[in-house]
PDB file of N, CA and C in Angstrom:
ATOM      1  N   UNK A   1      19.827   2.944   0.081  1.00  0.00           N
ATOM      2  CA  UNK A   1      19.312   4.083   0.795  1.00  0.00           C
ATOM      3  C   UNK A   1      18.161   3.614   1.681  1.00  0.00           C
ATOM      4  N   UNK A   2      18.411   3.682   2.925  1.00  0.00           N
ATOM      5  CA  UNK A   2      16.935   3.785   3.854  1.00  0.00           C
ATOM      6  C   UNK A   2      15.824   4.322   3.594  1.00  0.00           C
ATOM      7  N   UNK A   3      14.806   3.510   4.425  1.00  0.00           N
ATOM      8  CA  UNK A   3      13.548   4.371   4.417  1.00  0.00           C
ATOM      9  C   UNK A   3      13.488   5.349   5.388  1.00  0.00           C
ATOM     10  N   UNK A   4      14.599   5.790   6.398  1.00  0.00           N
ATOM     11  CA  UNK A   4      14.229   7.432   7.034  1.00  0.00           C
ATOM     12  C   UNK A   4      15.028   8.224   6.184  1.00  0.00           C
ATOM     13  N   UNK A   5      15.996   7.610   5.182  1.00  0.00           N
ATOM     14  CA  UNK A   5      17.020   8.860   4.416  1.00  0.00           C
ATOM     15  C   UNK A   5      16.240   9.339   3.602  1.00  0.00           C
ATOM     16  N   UNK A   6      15.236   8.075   3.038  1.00  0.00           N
ATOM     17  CA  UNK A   6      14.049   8.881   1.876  1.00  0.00           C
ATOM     18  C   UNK A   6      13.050   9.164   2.461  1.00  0.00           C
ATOM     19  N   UNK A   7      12.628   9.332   3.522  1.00  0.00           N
ATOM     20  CA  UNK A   7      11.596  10.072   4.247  1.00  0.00           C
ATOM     21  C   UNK A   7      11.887  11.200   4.249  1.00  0.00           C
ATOM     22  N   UNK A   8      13.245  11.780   4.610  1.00  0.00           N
ATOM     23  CA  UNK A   8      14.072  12.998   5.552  1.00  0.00           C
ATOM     24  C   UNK A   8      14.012  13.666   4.365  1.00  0.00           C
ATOM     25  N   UNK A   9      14.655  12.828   3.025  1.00  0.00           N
ATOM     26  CA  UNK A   9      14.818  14.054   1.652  1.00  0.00           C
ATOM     27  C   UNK A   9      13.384  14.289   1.367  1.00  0.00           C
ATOM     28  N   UNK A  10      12.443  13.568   1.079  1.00  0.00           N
ATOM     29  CA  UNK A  10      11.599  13.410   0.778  1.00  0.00           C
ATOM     30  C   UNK A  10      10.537  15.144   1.643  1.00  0.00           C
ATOM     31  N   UNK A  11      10.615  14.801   2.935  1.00  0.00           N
ATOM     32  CA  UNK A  11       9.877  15.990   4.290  1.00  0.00           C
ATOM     33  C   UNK A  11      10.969  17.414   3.982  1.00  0.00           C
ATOM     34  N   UNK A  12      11.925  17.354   3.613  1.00  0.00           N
ATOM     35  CA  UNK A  12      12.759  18.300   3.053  1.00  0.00           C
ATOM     36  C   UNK A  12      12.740  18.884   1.650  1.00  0.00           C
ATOM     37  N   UNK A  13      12.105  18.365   0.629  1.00  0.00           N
ATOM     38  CA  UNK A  13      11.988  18.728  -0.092  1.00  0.00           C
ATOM     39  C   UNK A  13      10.357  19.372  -0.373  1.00  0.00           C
ATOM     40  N   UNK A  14       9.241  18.837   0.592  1.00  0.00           N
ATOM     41  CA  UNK A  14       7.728  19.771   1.091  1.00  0.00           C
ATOM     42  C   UNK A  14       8.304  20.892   1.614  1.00  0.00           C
ATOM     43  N   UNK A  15       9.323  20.731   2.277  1.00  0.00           N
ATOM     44  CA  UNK A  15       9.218  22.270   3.658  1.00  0.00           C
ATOM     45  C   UNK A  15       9.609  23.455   2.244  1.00  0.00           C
ATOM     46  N   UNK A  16      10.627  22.809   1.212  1.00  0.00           N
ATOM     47  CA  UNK A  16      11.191  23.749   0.297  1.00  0.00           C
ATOM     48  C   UNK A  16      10.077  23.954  -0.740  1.00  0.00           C
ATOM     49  N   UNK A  17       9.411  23.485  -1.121  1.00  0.00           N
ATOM     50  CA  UNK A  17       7.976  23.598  -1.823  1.00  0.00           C
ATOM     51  C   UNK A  17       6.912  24.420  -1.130  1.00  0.00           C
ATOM     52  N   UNK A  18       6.821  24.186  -0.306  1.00  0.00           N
ATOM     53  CA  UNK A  18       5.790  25.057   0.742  1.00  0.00           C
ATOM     54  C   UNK A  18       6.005  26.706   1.434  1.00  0.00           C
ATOM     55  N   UNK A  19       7.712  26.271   1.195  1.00  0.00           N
ATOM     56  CA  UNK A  19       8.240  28.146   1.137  1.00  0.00           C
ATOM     57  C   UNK A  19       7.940  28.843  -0.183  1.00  0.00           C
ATOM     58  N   UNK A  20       7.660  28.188  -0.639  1.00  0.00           N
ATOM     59  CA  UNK A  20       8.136  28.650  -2.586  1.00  0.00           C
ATOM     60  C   UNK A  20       6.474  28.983  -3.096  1.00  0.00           C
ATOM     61  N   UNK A  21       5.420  28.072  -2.421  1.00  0.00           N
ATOM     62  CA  UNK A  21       3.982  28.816  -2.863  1.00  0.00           C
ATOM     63  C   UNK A  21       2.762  28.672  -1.397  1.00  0.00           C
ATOM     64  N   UNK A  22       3.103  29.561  -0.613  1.00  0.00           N
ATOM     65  CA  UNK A  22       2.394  29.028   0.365  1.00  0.00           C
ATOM     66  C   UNK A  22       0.264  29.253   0.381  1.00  0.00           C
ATOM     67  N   UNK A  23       0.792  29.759  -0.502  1.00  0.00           N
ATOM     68  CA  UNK A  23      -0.831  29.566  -0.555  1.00  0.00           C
ATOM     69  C   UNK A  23      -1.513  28.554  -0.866  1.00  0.00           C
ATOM     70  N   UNK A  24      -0.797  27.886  -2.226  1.00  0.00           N
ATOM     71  CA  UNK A  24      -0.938  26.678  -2.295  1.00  0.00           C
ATOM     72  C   UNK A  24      -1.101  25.394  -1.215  1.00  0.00           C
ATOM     73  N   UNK A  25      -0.288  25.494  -0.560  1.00  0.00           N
ATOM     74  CA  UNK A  25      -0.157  24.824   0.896  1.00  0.00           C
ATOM     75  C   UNK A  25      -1.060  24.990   1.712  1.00  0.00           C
ATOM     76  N   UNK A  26      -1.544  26.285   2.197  1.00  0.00           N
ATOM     77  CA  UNK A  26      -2.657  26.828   3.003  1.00  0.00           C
ATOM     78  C   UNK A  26      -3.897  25.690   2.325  1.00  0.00           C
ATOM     79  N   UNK A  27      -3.840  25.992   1.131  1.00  0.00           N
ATOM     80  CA  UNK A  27      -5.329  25.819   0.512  1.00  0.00           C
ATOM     81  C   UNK A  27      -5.546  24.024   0.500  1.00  0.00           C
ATOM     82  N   UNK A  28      -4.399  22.986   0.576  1.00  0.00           N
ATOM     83  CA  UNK A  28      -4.355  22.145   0.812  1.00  0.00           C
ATOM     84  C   UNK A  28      -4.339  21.773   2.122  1.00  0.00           C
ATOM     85  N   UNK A  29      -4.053  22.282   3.101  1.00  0.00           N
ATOM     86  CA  UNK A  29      -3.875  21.935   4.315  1.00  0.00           C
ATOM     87  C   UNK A  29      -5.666  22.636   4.975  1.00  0.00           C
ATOM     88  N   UNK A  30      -6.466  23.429   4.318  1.00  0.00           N
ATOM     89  CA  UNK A  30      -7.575  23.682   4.734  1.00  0.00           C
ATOM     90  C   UNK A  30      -8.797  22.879   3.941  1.00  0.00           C
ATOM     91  N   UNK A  31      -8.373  22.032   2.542  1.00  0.00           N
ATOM     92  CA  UNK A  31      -8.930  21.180   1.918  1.00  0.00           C
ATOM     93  C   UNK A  31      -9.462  19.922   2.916  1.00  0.00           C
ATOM     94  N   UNK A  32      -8.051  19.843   3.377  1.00  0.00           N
ATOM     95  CA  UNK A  32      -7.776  18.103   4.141  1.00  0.00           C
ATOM     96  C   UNK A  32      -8.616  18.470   5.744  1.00  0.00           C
ATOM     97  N   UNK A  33      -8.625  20.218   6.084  1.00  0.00           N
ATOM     98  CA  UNK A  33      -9.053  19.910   7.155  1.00  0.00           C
ATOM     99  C   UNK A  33     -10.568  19.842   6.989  1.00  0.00           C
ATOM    100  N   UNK A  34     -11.078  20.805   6.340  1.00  0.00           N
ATOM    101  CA  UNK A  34     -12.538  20.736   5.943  1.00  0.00           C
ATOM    102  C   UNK A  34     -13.085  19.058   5.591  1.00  0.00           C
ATOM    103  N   UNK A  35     -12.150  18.317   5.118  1.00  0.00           N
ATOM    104  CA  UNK A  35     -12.854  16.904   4.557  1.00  0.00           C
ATOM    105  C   UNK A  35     -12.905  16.320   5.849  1.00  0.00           C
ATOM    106  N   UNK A  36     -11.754  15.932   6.337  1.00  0.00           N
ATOM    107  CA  UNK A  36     -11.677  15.184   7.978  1.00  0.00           C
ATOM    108  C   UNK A  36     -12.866  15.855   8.951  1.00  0.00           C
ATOM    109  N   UNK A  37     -12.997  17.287   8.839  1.00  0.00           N
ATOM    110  CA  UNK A  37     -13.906  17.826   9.702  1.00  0.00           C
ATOM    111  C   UNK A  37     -15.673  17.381   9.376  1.00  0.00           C
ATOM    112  N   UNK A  38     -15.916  17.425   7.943  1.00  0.00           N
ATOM    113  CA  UNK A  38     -16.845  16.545   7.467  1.00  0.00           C
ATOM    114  C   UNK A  38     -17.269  15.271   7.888  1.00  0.00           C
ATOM    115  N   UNK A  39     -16.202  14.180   7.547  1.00  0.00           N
ATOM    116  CA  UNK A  39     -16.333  13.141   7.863  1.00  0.00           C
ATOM    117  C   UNK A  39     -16.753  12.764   8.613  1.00  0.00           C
ATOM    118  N   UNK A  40     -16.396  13.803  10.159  1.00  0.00           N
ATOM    119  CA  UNK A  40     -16.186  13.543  11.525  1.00  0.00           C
ATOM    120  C   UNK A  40     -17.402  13.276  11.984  1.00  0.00           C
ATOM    121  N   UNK A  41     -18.360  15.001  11.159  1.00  0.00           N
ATOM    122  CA  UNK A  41     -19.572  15.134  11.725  1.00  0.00           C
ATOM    123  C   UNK A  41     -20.782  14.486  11.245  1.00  0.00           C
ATOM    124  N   UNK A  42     -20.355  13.974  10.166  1.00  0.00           N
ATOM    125  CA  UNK A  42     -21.540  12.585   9.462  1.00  0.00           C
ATOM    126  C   UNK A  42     -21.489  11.620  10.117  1.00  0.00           C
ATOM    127  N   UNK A  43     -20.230  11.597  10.537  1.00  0.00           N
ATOM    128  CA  UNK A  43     -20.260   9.689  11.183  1.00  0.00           C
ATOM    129  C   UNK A  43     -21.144   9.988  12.192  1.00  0.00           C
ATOM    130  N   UNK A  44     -20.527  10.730  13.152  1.00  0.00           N
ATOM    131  CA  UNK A  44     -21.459  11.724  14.602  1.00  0.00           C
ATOM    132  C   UNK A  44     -22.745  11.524  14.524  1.00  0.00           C
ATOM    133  N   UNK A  45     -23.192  11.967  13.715  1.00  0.00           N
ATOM    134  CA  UNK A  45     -24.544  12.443  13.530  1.00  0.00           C
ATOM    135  C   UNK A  45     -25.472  10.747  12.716  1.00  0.00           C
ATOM    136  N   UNK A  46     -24.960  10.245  11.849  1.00  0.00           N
ATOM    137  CA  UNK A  46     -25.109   8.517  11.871  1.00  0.00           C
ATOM    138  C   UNK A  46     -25.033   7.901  12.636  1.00  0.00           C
ATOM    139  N   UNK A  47     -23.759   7.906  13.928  1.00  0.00           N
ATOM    140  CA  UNK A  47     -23.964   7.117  14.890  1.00  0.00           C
ATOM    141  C   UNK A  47     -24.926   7.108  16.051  1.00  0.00           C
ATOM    142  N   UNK A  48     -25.290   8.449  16.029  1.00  0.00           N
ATOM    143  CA  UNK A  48     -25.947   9.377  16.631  1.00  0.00           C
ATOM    144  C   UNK A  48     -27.392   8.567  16.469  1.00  0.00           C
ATOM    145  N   UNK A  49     -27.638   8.727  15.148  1.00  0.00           N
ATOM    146  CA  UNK A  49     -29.407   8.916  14.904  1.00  0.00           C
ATOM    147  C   UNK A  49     -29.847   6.944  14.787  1.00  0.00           C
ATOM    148  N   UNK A  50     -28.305   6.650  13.777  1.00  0.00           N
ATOM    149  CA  UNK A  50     -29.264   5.445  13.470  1.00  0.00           C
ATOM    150  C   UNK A  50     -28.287   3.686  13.996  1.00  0.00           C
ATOM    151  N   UNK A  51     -26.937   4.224  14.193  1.00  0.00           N
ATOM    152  CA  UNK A  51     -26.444   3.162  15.095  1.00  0.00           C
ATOM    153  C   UNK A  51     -26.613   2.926  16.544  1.00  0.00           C
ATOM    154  N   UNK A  52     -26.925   3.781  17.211  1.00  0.00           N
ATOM    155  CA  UNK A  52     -27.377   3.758  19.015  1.00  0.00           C
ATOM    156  C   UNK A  52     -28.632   3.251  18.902  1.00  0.00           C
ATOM    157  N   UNK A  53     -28.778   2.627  20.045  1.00  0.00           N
ATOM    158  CA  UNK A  53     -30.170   1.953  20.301  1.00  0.00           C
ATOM    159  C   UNK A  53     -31.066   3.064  20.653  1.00  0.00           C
ATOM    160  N   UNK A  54     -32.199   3.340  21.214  1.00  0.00           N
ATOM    161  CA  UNK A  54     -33.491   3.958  21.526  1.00  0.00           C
ATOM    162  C   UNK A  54     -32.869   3.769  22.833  1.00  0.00           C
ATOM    163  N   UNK A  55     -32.895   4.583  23.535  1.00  0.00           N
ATOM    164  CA  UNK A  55     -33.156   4.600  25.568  1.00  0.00           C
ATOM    165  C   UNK A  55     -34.536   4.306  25.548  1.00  0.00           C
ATOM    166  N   UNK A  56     -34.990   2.734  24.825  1.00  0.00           N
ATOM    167  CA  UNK A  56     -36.582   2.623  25.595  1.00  0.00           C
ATOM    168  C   UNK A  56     -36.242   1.061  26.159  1.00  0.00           C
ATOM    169  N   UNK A  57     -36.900   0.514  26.901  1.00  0.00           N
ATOM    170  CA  UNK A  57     -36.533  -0.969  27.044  1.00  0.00           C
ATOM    171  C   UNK A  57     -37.564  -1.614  25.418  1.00  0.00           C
ATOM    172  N   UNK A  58     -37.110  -2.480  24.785  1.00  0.00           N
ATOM    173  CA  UNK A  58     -37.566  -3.163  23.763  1.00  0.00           C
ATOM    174  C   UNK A  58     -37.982  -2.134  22.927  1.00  0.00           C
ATOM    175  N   UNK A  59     -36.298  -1.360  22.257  1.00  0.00           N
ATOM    176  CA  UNK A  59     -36.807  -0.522  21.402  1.00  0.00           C
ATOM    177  C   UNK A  59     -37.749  -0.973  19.956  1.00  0.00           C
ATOM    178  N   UNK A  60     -37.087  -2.340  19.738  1.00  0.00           N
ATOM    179  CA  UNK A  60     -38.005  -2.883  18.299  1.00  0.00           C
ATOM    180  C   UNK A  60     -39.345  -3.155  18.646  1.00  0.00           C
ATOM    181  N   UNK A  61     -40.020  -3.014  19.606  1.00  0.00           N
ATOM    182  CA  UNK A  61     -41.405  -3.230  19.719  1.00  0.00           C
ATOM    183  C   UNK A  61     -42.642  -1.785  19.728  1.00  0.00           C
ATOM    184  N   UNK A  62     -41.493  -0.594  19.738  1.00  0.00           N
ATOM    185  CA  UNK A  62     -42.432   0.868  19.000  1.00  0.00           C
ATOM    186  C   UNK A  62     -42.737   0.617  18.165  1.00  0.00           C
ATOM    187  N   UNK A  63     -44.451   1.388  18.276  1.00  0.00           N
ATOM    188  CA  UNK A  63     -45.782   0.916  17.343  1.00  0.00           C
ATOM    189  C   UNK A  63     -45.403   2.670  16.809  1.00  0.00           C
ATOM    190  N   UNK A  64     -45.738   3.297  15.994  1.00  0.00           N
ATOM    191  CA  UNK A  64     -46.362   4.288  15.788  1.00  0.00           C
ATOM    192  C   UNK A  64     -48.309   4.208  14.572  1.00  0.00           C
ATOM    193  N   UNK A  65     -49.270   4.364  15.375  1.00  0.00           N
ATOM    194  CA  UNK A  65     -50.688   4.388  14.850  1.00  0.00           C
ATOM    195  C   UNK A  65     -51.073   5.492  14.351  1.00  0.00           C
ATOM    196  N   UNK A  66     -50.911   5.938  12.782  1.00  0.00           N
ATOM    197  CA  UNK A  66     -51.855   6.870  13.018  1.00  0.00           C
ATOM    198  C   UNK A  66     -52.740   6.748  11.742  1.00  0.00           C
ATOM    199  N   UNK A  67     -53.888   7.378  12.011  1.00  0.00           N
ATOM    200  CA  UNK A  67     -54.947   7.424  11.591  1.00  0.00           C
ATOM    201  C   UNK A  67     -55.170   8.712   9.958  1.00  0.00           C
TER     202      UNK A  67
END
């Protein structure tokens, strides 16, 4: 048996599972999007703050002094 014949039964036998409790399905398919959507915005916001350089020329040479 191939690997698209057991793909095909395989994607055929979700579509028949997913008629049979769709809420279940919903609640997985809004699991996976909420995590990916997470992911997305941490990396974002990491690449953001602490992988980009400073827009200063010779950012490693900011002093901050305070008293």
């Amino acid at each position: 048996m191939g690997l698209f014949t057991r793909l095909l039964r395989d994607f055929r036998y979700a579509c028949r599972s997913w008629r049979r409790s769709p809420g279940l399905a919903a609640a997985a398919i809004a699991t996976l999007a909420l995590g990916i959507g997470a992911n997305t915005a941490i990396f974002n916001v990491l690449e953001g703050v602490i992988l980009d350089p400073l827009p200063y020329p010779q950012p490693d040479r900011l002093v901050v002094v305070a008293l």
